[in-house]
Protein backbone atom coordinates (compact mmCIF):
# COMPACT_ATOMS: atom_id res chain seq x y z
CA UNK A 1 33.01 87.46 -28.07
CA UNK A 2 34.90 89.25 -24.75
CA UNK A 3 34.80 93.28 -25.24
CA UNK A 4 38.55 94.08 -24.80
CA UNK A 5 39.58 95.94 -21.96
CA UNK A 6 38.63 99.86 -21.79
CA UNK A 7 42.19 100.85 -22.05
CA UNK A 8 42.81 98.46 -25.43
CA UNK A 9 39.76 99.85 -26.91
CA UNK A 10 40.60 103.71 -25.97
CA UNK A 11 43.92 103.00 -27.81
CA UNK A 12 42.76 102.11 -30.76
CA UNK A 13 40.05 104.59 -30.99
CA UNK A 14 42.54 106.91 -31.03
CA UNK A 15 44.95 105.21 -33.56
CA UNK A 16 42.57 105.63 -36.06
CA UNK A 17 41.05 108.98 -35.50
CA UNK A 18 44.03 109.99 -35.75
CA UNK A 19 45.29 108.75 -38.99
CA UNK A 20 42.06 109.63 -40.35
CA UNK A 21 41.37 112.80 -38.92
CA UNK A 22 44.45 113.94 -37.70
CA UNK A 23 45.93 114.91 -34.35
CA UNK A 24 44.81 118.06 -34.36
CA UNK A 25 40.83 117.50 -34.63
CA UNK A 26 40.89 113.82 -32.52
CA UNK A 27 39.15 115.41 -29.16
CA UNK A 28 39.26 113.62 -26.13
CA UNK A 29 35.46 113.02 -26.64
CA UNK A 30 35.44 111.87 -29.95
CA UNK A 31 37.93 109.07 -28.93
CA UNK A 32 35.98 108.20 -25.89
CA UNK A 33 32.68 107.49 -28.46
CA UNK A 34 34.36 105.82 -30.84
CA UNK A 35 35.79 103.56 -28.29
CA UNK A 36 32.31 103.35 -26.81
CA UNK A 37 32.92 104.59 -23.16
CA UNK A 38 32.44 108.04 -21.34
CA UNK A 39 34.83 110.74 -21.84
CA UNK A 40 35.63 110.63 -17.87
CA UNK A 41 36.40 106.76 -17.99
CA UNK A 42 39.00 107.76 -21.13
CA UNK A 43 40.64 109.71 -18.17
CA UNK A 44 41.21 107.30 -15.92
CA UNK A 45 43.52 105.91 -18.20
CA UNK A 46 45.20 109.13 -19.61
CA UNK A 47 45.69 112.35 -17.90
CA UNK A 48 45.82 114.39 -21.85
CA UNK A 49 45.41 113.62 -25.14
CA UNK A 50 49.13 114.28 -25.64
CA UNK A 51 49.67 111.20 -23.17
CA UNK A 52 47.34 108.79 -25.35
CA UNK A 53 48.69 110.25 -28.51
CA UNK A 54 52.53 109.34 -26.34
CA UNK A 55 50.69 105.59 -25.83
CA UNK A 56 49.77 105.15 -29.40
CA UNK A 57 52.83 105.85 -30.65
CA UNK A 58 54.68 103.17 -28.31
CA UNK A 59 51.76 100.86 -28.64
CA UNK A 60 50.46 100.52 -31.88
CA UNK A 61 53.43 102.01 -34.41
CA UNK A 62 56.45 99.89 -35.24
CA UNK A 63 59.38 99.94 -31.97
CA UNK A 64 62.26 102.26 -32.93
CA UNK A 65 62.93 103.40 -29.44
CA UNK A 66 62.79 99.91 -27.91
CA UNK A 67 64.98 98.92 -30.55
CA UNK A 68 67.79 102.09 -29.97
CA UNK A 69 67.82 101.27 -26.25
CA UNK A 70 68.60 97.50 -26.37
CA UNK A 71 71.01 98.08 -29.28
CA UNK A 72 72.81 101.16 -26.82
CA UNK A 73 72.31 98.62 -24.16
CA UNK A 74 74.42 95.69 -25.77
CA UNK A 75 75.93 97.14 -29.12
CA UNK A 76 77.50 93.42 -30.18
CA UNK A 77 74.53 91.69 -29.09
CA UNK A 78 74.55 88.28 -31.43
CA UNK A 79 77.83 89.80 -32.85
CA UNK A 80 75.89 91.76 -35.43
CA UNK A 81 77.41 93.97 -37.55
CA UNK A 82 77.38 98.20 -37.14
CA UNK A 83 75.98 98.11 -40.57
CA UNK A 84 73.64 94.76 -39.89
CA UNK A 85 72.42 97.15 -36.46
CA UNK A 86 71.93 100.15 -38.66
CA UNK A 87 70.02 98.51 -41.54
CA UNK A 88 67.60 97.52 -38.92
CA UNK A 89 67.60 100.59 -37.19
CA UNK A 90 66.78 102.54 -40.98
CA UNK A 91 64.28 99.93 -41.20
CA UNK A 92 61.67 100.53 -37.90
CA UNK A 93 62.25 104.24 -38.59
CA UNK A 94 61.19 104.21 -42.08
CA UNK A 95 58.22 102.32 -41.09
CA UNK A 96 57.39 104.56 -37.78
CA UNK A 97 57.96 107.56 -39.68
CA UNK A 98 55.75 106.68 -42.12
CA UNK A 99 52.76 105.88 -39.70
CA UNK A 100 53.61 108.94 -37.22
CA UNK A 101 53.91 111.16 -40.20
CA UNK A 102 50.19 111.13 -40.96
CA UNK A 103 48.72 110.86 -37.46
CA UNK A 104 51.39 114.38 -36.40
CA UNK A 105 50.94 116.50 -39.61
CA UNK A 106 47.34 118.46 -38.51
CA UNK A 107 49.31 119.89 -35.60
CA UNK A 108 51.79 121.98 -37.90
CA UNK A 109 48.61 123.87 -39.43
CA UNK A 110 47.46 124.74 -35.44
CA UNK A 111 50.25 126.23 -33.79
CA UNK A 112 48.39 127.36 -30.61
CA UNK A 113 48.10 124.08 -30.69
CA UNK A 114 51.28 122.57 -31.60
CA UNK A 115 52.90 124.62 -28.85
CA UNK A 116 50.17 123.33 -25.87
CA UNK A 117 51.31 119.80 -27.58
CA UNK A 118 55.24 120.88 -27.45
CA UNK A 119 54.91 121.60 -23.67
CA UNK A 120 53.03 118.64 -23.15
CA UNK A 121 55.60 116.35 -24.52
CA UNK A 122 58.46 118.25 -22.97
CA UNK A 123 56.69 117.46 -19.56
CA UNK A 124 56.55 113.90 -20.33
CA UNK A 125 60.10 113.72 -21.44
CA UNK A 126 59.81 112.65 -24.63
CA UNK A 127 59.50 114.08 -28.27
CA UNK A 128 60.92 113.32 -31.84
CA UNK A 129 64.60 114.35 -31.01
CA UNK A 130 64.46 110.71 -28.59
CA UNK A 131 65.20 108.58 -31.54
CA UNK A 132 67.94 110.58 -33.00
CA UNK A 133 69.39 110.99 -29.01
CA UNK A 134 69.00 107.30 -28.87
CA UNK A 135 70.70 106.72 -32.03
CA UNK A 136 73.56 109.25 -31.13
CA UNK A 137 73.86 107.15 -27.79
CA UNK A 138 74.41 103.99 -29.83
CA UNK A 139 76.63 105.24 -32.39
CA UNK A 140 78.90 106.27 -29.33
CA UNK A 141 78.75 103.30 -27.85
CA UNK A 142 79.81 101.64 -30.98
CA UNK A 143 83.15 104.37 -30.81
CA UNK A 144 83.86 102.89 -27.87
CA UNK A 145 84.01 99.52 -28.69
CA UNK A 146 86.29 100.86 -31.47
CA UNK A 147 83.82 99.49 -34.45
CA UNK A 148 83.39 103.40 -35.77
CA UNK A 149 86.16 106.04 -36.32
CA UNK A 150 86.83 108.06 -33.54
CA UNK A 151 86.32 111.48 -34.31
CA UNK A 152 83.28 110.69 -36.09
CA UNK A 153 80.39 113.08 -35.50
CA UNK A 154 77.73 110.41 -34.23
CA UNK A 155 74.73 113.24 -33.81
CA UNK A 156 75.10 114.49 -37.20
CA UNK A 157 75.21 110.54 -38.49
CA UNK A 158 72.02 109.84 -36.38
CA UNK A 159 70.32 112.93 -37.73
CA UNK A 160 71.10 112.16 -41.38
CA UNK A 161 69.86 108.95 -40.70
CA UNK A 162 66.83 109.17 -39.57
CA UNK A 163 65.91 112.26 -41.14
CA UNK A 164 65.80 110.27 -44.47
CA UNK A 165 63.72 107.78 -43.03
CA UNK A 166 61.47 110.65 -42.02
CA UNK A 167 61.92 112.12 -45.53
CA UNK A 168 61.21 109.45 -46.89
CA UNK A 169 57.71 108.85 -45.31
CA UNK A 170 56.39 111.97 -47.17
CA UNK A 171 58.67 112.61 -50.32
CA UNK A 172 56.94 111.06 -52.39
CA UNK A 173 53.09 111.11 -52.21
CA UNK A 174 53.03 113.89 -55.09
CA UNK A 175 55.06 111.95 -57.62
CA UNK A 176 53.12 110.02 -60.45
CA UNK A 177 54.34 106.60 -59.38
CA UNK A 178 52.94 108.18 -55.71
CA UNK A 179 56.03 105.49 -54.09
CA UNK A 180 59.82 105.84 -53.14
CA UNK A 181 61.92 104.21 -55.96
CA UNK A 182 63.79 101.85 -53.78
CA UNK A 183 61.54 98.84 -51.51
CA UNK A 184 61.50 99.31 -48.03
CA UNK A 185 64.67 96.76 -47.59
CA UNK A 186 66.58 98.24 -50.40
CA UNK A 187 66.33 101.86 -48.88
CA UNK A 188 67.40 100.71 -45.27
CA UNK A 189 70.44 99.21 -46.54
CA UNK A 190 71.90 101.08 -48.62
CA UNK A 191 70.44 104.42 -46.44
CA UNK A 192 72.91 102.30 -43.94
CA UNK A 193 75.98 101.39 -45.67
CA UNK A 194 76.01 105.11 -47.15
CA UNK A 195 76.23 106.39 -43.07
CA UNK A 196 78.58 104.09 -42.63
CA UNK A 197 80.98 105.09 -45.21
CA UNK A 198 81.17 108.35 -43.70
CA UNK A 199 81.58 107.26 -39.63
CA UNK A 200 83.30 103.58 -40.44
CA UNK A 201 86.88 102.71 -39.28
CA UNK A 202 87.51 101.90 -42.71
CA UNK A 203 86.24 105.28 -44.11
């Protein structure tokens, strides 16, 4: 059987140190091992850790900002619906949250170095406010195509939105059921229609 490629295998050496160790304690040299090449071969391909952790997360999670920029790109693409749009939208986020969540966490109980991260990602221009700026962006462009009220506030209906799918990814792990009440589908709905009451033309 063909080895994959160095880069492939890099990837998902770090994908899974990371959800099973963490961010935080997933050295550049543990991921080089595990993906069975030299530390200085694991950067030819990436400059930092933060820029493989920035490839994982476009790579092997579920697309949410793929999805935000074709949606801002062509709102009324296949004349779907706002709600249809955000349903989806609630949907990739619940299930990127979810899989970032874990891999992210370790870094909150290292601030030295959650702040080395925080400058990293800042210098690569991205970060987790990109999905709820990319949301915003499409909620506005929705305004303008006159399928949302006005004056509605779209950052605060992008935040609220996403931030229960990020909620949502955690919530729950201490409960004795150890699950959200509502399935996956059933959450990104009606997480949707509820936003939607409060931004809609009808509202």
């Amino acid at each position: 059987m063909e080895q994959k490629p160095a880069r492939v295998r890099i990837i998902d050496a770090a994908h899974q140190l990371m959800l099973t160790i963490g961010l935080a304690r997933a050295t550049t040299k543990e991921i080089a091992r595990a993906a069975g090449c030299s530390e200085a071969a694991l950067y030819k391909h990436f400059s930092s850790k933060e820029e493989l952790f920035v490839a994982v997360l476009k790579e092997r999670l579920p697309k949410l900002n793929p999805l935000l920029q074709r949606l801002t790109a062509d709102p009324g693409a296949g004349e779907r619906t706002v709600e249809e749009n955000l349903t989806e939208v609630a949907r990739q986020a619940a299930l990127f949250y979810a899989q970032s969540f874990p891999i992210a966490a370790s870094l909150y109980a290292e601030p030295r170095l959650k702040n080395r991260h925080d400058a990293a990602m800042r210098e690569l221009g991205t970060g987790p406010h990109m999905p709820i700026r990319g949301l915003a962006g499409y909620l506005r462009s929705e305004q303008v195509a006159g399928r949302l009220r006005s004056g509605a506030d779209t950052y605060a209906a992008a935040s609220l939105l996403l931030g229960a799918c990020a909620q949502r990814a955690f919530a729950y792990d201490a409960t004795a059921e150890g699950r959200p009440p509502q399935s996956l589908d059933e959450f990104a709905a009606s997480v949707a229609r509820t936003v939607l009451q409060g931004i809609g033309t009808q509202a």
